[in-house]
N, C-alpha and C. Protein backbone atom coordinates (compact mmCIF):
# COMPACT_ATOMS: atom_id res chain seq x y z
N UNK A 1 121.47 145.77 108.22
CA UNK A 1 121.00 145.75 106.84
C UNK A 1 121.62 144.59 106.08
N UNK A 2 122.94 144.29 106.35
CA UNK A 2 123.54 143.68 105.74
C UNK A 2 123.15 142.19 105.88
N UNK A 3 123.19 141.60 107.63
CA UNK A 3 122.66 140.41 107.95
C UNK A 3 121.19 140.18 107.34
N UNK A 4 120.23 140.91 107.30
CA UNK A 4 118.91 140.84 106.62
C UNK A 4 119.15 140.55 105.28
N UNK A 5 119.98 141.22 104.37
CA UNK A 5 120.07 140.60 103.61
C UNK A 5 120.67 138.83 102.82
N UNK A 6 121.71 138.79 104.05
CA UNK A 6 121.79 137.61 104.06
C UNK A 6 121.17 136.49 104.34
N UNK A 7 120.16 137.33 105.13
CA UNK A 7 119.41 135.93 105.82
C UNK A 7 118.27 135.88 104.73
N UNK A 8 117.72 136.80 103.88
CA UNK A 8 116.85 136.70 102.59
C UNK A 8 117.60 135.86 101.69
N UNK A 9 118.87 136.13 101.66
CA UNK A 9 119.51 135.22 100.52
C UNK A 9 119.71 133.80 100.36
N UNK A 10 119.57 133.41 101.97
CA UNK A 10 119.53 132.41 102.75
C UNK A 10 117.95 132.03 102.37
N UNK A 11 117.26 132.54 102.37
CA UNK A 11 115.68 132.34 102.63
C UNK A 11 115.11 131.47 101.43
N UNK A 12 115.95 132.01 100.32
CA UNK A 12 115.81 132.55 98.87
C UNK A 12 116.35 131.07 98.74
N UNK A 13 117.57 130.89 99.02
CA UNK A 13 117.90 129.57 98.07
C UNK A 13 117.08 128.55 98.56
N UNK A 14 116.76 128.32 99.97
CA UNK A 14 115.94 127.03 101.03
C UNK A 14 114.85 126.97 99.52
N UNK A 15 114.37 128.11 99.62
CA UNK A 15 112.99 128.02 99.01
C UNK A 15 113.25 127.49 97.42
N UNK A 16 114.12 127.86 96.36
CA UNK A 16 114.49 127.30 95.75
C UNK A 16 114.77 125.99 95.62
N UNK A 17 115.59 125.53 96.24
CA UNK A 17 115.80 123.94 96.36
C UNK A 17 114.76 123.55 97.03
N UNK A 18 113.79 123.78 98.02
CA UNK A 18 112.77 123.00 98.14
C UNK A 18 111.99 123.10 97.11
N UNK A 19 111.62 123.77 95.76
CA UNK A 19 111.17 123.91 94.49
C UNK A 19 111.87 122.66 93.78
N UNK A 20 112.68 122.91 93.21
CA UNK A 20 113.47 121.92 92.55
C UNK A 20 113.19 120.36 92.72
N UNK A 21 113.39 120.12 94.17
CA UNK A 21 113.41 119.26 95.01
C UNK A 21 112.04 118.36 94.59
N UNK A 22 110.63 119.29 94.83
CA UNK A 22 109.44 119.29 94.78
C UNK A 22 108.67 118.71 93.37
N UNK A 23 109.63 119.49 92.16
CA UNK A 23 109.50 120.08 90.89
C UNK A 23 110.13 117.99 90.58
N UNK A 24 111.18 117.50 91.04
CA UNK A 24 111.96 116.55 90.53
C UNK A 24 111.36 115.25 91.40
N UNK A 25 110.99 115.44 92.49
CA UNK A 25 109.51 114.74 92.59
C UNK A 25 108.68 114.31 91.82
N UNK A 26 107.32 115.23 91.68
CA UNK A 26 106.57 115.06 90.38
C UNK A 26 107.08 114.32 89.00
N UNK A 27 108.22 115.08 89.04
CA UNK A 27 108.33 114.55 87.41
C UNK A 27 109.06 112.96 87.70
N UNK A 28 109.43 112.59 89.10
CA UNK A 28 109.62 111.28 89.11
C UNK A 28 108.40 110.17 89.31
N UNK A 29 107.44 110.84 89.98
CA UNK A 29 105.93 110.33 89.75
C UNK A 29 105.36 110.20 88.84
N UNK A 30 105.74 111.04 88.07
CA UNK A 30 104.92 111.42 86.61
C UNK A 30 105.49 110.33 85.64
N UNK A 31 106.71 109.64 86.01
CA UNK A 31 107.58 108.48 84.84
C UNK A 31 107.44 107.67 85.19
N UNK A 32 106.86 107.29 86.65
CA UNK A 32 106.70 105.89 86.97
C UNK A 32 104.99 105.71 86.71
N UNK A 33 104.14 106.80 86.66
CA UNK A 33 102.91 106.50 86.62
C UNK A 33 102.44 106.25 85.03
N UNK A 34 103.51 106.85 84.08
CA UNK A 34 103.67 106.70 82.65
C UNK A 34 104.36 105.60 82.12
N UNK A 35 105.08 104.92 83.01
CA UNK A 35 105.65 103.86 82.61
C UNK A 35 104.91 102.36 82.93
N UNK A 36 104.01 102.95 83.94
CA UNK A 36 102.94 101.60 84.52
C UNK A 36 101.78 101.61 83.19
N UNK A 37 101.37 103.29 83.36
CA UNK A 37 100.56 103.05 82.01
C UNK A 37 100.76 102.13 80.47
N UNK A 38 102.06 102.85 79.99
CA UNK A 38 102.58 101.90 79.14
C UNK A 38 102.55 100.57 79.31
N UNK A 39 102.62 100.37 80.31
CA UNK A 39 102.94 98.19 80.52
C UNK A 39 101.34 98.10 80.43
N UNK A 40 100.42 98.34 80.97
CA UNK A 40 99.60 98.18 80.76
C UNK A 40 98.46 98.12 79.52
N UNK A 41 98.92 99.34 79.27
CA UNK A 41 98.23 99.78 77.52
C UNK A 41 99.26 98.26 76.50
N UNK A 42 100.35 98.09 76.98
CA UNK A 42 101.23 97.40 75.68
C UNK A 42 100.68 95.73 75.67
N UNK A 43 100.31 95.56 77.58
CA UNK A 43 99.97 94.08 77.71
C UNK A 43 98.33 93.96 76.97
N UNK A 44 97.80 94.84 76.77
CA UNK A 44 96.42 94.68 75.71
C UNK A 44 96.49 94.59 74.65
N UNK A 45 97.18 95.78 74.28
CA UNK A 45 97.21 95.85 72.34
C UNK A 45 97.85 94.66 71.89
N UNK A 46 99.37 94.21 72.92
CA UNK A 46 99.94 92.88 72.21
C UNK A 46 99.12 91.85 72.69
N UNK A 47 97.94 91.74 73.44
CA UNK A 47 97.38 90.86 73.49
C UNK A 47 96.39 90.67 72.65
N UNK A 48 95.92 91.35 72.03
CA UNK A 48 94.91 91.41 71.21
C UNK A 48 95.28 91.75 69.57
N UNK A 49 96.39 92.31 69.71
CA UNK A 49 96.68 92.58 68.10
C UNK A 49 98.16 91.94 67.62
N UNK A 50 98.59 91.24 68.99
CA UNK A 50 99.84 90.81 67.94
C UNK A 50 100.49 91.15 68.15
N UNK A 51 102.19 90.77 67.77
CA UNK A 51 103.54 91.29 67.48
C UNK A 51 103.53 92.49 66.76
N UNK A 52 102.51 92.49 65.73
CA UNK A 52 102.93 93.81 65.11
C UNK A 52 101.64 95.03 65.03
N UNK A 53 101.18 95.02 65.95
CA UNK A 53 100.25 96.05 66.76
C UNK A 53 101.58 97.12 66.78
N UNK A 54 101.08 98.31 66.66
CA UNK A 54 101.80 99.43 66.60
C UNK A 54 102.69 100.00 67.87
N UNK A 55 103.51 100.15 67.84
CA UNK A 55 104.04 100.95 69.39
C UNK A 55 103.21 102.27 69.15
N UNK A 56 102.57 103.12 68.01
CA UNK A 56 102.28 104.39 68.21
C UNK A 56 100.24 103.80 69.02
N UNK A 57 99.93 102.85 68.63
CA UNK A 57 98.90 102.29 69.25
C UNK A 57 98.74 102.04 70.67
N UNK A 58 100.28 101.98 71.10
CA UNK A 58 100.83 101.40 72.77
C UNK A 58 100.42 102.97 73.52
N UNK A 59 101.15 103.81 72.74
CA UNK A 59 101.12 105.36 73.58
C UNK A 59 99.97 105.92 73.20
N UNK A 60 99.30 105.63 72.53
CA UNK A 60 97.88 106.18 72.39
C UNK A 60 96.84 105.59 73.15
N UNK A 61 96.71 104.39 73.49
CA UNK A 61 96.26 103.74 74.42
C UNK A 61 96.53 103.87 76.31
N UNK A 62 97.72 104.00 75.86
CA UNK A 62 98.19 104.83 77.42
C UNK A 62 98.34 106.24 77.78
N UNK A 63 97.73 106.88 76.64
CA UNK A 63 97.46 108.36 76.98
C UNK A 63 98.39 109.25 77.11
N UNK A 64 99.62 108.69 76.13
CA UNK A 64 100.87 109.57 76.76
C UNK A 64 101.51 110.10 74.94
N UNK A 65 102.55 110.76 75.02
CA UNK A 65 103.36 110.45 73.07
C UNK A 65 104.48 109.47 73.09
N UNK A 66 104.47 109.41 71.43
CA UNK A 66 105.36 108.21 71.42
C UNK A 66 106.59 109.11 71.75
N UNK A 67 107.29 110.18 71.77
CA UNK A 67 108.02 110.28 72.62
C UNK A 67 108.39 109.63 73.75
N UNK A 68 107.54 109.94 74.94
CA UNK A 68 107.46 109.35 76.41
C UNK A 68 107.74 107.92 76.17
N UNK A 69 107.05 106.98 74.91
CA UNK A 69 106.93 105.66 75.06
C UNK A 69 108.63 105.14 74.80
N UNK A 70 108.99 106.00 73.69
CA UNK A 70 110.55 105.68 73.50
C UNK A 70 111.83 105.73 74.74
N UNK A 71 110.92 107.38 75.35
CA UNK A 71 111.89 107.34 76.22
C UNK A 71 111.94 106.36 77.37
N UNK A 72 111.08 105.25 77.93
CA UNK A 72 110.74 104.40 78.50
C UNK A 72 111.45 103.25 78.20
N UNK A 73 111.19 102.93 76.78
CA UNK A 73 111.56 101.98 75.77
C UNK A 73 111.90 102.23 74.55
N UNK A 74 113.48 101.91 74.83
CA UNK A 74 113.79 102.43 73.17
C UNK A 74 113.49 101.87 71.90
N UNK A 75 113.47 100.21 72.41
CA UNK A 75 113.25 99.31 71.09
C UNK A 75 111.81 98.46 71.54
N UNK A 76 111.32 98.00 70.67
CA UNK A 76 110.40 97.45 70.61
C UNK A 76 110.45 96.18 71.73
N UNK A 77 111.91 95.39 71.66
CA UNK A 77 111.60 94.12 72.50
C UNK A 77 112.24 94.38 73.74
N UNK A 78 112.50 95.53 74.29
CA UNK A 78 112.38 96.10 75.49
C UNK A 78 110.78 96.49 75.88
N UNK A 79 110.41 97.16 74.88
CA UNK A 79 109.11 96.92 75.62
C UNK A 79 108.59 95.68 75.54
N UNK A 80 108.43 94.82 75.04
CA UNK A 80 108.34 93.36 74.94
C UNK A 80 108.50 92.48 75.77
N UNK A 81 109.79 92.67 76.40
CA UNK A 81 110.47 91.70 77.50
C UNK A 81 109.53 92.45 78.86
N UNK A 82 109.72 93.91 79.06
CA UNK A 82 109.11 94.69 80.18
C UNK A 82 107.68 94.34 80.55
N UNK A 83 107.05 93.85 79.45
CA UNK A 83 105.24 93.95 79.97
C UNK A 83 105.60 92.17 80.39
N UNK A 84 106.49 91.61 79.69
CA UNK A 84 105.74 90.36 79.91
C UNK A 84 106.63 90.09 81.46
N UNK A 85 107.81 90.42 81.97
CA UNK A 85 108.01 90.34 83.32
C UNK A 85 106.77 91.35 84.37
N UNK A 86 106.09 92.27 83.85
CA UNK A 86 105.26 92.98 84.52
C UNK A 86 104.43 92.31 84.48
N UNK A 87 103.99 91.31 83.89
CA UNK A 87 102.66 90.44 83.77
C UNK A 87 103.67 89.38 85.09
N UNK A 88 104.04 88.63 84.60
CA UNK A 88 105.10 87.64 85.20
C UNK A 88 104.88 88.40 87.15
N UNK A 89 105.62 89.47 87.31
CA UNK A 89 105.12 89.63 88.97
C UNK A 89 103.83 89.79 89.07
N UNK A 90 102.98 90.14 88.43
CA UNK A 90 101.89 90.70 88.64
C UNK A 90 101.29 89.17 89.29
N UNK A 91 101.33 88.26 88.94
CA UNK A 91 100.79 87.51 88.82
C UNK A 91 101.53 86.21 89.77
N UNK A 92 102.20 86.21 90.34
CA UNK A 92 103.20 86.15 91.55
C UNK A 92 102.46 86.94 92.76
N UNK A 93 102.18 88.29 92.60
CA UNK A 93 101.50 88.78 93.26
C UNK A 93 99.98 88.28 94.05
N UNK A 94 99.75 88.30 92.48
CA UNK A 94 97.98 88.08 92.64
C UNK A 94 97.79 86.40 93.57
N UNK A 95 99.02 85.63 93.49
CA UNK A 95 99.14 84.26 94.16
C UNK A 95 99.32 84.03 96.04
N UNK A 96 99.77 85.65 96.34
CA UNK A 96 99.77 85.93 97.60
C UNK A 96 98.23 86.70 97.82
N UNK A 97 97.85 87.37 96.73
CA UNK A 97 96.55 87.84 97.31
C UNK A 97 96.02 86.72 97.96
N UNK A 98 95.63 85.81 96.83
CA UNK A 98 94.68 84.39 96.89
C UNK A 98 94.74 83.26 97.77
N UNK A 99 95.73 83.92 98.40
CA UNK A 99 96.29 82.92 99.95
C UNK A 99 95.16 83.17 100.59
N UNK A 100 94.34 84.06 101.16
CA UNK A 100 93.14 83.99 101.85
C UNK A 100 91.92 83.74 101.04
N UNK A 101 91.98 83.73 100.27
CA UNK A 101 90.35 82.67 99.86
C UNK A 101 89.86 81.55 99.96
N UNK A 102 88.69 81.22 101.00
CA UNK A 102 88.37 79.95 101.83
C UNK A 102 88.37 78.71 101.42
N UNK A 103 88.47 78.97 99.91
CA UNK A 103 88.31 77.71 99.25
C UNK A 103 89.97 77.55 98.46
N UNK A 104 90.53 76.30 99.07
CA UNK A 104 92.16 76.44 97.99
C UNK A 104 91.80 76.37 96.70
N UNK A 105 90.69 74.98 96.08
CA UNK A 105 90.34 74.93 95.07
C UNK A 105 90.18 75.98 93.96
N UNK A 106 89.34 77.12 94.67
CA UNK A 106 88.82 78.33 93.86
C UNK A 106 90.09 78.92 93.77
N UNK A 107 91.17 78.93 94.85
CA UNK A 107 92.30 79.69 94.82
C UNK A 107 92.86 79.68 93.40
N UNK A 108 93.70 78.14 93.34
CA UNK A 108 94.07 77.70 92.57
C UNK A 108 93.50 77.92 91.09
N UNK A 109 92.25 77.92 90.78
CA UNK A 109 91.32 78.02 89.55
C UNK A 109 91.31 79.66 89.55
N UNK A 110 91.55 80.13 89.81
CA UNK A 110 91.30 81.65 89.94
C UNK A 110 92.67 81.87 89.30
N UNK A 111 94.01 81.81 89.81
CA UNK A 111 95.01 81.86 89.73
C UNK A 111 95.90 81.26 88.26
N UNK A 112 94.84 80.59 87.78
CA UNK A 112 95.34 79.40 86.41
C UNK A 112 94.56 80.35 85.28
N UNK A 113 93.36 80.70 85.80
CA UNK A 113 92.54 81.19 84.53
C UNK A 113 93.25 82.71 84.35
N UNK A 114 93.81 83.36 85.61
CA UNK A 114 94.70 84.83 85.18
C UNK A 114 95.84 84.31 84.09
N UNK A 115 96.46 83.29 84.67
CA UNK A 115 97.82 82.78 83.66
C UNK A 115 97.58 82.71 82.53
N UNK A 116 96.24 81.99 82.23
CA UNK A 116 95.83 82.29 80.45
C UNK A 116 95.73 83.88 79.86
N UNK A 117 95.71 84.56 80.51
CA UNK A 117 95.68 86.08 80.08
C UNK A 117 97.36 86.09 79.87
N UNK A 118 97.98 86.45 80.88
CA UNK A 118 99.25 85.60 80.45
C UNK A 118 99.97 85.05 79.16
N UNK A 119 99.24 84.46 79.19
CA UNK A 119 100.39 83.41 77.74
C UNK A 119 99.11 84.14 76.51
N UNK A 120 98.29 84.56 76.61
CA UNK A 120 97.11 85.24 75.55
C UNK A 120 98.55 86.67 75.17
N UNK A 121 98.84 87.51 76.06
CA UNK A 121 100.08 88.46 75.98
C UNK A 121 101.13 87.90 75.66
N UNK A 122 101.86 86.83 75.69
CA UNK A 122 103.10 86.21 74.93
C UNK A 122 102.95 85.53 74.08
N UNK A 123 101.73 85.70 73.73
CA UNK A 123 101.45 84.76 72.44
C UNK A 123 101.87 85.81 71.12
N UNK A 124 101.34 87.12 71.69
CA UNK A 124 101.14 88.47 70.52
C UNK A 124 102.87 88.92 70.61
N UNK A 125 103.54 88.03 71.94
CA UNK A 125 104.85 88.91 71.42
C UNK A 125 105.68 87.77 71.22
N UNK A 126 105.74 86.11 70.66
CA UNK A 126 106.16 85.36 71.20
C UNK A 126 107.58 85.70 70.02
N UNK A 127 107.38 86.14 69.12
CA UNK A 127 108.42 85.98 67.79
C UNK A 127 109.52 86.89 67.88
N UNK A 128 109.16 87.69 68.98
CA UNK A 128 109.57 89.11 68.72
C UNK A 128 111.02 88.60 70.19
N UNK A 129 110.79 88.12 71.25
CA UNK A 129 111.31 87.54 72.40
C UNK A 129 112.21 86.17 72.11
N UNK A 130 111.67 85.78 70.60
CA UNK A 130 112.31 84.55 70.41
C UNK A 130 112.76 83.32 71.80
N UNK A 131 111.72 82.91 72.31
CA UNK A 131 111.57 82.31 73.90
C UNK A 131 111.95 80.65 73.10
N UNK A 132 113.46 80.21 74.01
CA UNK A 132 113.40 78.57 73.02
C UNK A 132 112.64 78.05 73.62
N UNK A 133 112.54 76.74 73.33
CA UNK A 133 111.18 75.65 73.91
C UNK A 133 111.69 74.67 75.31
N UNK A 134 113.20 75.11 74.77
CA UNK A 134 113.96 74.24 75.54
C UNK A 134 114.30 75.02 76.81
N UNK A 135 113.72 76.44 76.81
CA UNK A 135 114.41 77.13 77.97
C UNK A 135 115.16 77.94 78.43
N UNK A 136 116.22 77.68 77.58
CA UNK A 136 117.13 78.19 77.58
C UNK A 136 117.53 79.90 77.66
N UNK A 137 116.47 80.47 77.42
CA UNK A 137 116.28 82.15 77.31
C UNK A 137 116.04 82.48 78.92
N UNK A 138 117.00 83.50 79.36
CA UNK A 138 117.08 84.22 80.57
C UNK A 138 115.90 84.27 81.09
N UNK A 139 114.49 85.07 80.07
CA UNK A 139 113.68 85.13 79.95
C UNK A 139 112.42 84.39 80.68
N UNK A 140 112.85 83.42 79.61
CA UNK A 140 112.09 82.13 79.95
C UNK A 140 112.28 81.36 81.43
N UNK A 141 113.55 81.77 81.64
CA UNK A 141 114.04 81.14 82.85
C UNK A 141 113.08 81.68 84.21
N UNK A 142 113.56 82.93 83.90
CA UNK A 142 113.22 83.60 85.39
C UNK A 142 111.29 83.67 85.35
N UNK A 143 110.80 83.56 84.08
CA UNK A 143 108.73 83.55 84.12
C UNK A 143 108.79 82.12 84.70
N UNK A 144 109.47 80.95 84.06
CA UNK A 144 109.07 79.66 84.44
C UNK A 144 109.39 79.36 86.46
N UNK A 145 110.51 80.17 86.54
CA UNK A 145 110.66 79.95 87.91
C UNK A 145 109.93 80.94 88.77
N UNK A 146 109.81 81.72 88.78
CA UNK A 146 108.58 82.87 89.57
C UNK A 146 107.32 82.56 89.61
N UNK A 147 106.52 81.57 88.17
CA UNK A 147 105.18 81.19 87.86
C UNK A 147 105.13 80.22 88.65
N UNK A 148 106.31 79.26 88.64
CA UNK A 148 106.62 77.75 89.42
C UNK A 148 106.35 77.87 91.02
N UNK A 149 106.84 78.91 91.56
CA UNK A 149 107.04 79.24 92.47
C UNK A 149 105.23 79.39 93.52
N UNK A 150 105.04 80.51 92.78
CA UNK A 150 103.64 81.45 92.68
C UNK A 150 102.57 80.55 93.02
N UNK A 151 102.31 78.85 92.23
CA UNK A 151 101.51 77.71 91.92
C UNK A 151 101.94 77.05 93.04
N UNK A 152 103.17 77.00 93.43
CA UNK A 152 103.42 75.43 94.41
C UNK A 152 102.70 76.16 95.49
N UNK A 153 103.02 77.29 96.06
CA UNK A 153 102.26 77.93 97.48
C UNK A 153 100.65 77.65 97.35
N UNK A 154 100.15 77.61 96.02
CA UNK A 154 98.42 77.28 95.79
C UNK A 154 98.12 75.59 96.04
N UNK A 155 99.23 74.79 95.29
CA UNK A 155 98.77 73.82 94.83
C UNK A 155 99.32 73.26 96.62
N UNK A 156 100.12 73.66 97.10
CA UNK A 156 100.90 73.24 98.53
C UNK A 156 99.61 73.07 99.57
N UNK A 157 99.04 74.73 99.72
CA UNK A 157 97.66 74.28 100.57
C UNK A 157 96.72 73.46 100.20
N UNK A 158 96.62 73.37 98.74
CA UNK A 158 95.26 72.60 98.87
C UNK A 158 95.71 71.14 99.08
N UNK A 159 96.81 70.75 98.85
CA UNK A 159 97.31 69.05 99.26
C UNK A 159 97.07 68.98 100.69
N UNK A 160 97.87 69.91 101.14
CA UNK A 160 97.86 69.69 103.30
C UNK A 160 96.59 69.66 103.57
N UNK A 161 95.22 70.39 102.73
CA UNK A 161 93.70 70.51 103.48
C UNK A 161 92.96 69.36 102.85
N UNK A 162 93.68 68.16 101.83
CA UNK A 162 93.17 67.15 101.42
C UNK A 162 92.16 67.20 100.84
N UNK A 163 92.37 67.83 99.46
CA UNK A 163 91.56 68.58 98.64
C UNK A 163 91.65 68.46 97.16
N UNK A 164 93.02 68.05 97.27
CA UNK A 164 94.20 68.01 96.13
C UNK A 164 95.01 66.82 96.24
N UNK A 165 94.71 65.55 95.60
CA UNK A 165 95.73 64.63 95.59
C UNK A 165 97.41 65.10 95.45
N UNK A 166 97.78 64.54 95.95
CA UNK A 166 99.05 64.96 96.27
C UNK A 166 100.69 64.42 95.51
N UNK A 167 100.26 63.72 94.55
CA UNK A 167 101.14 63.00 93.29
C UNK A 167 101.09 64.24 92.50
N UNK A 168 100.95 65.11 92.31
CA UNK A 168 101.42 66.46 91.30
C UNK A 168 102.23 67.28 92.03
N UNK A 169 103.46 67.43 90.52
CA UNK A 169 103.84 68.75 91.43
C UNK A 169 103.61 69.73 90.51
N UNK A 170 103.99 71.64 91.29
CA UNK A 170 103.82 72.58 90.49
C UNK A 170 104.25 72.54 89.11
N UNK A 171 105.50 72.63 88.96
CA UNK A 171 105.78 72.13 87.44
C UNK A 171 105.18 71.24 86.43
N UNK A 172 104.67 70.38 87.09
CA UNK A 172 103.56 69.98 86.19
C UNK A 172 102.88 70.40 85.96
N UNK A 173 101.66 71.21 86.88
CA UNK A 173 100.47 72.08 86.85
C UNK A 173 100.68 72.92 85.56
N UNK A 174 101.88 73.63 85.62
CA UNK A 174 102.53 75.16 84.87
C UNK A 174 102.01 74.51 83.74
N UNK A 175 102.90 72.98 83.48
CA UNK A 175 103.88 73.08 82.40
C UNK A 175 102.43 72.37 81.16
N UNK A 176 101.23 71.86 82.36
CA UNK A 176 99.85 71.33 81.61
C UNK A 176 99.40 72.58 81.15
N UNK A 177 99.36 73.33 81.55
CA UNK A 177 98.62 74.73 81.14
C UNK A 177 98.85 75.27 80.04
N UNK A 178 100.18 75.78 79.89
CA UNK A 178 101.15 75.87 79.02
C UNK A 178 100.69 74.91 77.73
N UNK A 179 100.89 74.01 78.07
CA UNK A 179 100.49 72.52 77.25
C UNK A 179 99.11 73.33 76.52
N UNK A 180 98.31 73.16 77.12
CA UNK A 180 96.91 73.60 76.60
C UNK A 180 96.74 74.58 76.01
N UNK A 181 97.23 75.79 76.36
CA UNK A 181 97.62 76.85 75.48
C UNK A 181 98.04 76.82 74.02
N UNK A 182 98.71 75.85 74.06
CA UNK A 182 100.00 75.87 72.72
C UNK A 182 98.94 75.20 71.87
N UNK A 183 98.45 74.32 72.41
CA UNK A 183 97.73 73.31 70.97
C UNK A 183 96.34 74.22 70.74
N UNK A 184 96.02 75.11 71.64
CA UNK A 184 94.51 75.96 70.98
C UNK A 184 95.06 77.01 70.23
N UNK A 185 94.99 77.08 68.92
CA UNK A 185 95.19 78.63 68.25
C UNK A 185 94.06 78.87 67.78
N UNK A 186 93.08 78.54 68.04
CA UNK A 186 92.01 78.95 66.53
C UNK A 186 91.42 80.29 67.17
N UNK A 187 90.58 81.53 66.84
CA UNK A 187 89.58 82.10 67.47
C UNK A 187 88.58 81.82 68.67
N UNK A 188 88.56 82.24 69.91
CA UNK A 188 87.92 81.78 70.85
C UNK A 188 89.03 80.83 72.01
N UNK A 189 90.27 80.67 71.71
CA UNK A 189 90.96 79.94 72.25
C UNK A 189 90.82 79.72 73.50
N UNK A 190 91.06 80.44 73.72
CA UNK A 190 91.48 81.24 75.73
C UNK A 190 89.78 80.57 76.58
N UNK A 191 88.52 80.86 75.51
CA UNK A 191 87.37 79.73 76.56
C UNK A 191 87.50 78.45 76.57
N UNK A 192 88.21 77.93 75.49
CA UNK A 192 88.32 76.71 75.50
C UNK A 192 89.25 76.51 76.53
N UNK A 193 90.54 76.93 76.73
CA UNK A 193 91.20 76.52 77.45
C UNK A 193 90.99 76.24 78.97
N UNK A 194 90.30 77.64 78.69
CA UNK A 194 89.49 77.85 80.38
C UNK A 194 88.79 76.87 80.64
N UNK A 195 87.78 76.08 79.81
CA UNK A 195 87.10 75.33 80.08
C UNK A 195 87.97 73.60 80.26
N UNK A 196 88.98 73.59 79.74
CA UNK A 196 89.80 72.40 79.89
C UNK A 196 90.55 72.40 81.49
N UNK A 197 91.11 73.78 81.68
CA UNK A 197 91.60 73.92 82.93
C UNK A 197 90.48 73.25 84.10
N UNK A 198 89.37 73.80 83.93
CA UNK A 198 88.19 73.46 84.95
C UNK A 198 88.37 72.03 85.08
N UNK A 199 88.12 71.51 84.16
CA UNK A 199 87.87 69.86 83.84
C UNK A 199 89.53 69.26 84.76
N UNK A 200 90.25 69.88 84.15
CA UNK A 200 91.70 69.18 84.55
C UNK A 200 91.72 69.18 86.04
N UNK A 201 91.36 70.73 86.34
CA UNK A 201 91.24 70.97 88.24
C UNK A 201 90.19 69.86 89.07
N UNK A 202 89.17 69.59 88.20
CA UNK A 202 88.13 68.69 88.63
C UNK A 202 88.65 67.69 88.41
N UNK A 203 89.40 67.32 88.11
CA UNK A 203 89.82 65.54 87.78
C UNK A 203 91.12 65.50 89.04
N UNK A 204 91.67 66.51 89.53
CA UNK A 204 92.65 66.42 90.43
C UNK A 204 92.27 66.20 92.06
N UNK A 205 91.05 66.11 91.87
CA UNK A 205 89.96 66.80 93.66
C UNK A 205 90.35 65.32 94.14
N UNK A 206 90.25 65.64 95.62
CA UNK A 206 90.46 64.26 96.34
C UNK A 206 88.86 63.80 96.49
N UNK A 207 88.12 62.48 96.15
CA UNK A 207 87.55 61.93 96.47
C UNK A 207 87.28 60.73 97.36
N UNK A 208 86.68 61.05 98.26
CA UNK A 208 86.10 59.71 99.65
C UNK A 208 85.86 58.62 98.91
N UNK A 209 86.88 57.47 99.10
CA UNK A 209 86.73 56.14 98.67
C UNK A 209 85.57 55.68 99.14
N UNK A 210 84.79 54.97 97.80
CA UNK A 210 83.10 54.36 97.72
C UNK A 210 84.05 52.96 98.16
N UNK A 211 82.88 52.71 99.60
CA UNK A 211 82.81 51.06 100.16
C UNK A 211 82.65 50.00 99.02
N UNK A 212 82.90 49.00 99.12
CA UNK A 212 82.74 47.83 98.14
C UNK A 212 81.10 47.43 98.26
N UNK A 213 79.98 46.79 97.07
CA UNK A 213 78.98 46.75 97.27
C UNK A 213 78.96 45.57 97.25
């Protein structure tokens, strides 16, 4: 009688802690799938409304309360700094997707026109991050070197497949883009730019030297 009961008591806790266990699971799924939401919901609204787009706009958009959003992010330029390094890998990422697309050209153009989404999101938080011009921000450091990075692997193949004159380097690419960004503010910016990028990518193509006539 006695061992039976022990071995229930035994039975009893397994099952417990595999509850718990189970229970602390979920709710660790549940903070990372709420915390992706947030980066996501925050990289729109500040892209579209600005520095001072609401944080209660951020958690309403991501379907969660501003509770959850605080507890994620306590201050505003924590969430601030967070979306724009979540943009920053994302997009690092998306540069290894684009390693297999047949064309480097398209690679590359594919990969430049995401980056304007990009700086369209640090534009709405740029005041708030205080990013110097000169660099100098941690910040700034580690987007310029990950973005740098991300471009030379694009701009690298299309030079070796002789496609891409080969007098540029990545840092330049970045730092033209960038360039183009800064001087468009008006409404509509981001097509214009797009449309300058095209032109710029087209002016970089290797062309077959015309014979003398």
């Amino acid at each position: 009688m006695g061992g039976g009961f022990r071995f229930a008591e035994v039975w009893l806790r397994i099952a417990m802690e595999e509850t718990e266990e189970k229970t602390a699971r979920r709710i660790r799924a549940d903070s990372v799938r709420n915390r992706e939401r947030l980066l996501r919901a925050a990289a729109s609204v500040f892209g579209s409304g600005g520095q001072n787009a609401s944080l209660e706009a951020v958690a309403r958009s991501a379907g969660v309360g501003i509770g959850t959003l605080y507890r994620h992010f306590p201050t505003r330029e924590a969430l601030f700094e967070a979306v724009y390094r979540h943009e920053v890998d994302h997009l690092a990422a998306f540069a290894a997707e684009l390693s297999g697309e047949p064309d480097p050209i398209e690679a590359l153009r594919r990969w430049l026109h995401a980056n304007v989404q990009l700086v369209a999101t640090k534009k709405g938080m740029l005041a708030a991050l205080a990013l110097a011009a000169s660099g100098s921000s941690e910040l700034y450091a580690y987007s310029f070197t990950t973005l740098t990075k991300a471009v030379d692997s694009l701009l690298d193949r299309a030079i070796r497949e002789g496609r891409i004159r080969s007098d540029i380097e990545a840092d330049e690419l970045l730092r033209t883009l960038v360039g183009l960004c800064s001087i468009c503010d008006q409404p509509g910016w981001q097509a214009k730019v797009l449309h300058m990028v095209n032109i710029f990518l087209d002016g970089l193509r290797c062309c077959p030297r015309r014979g003398l006539l």
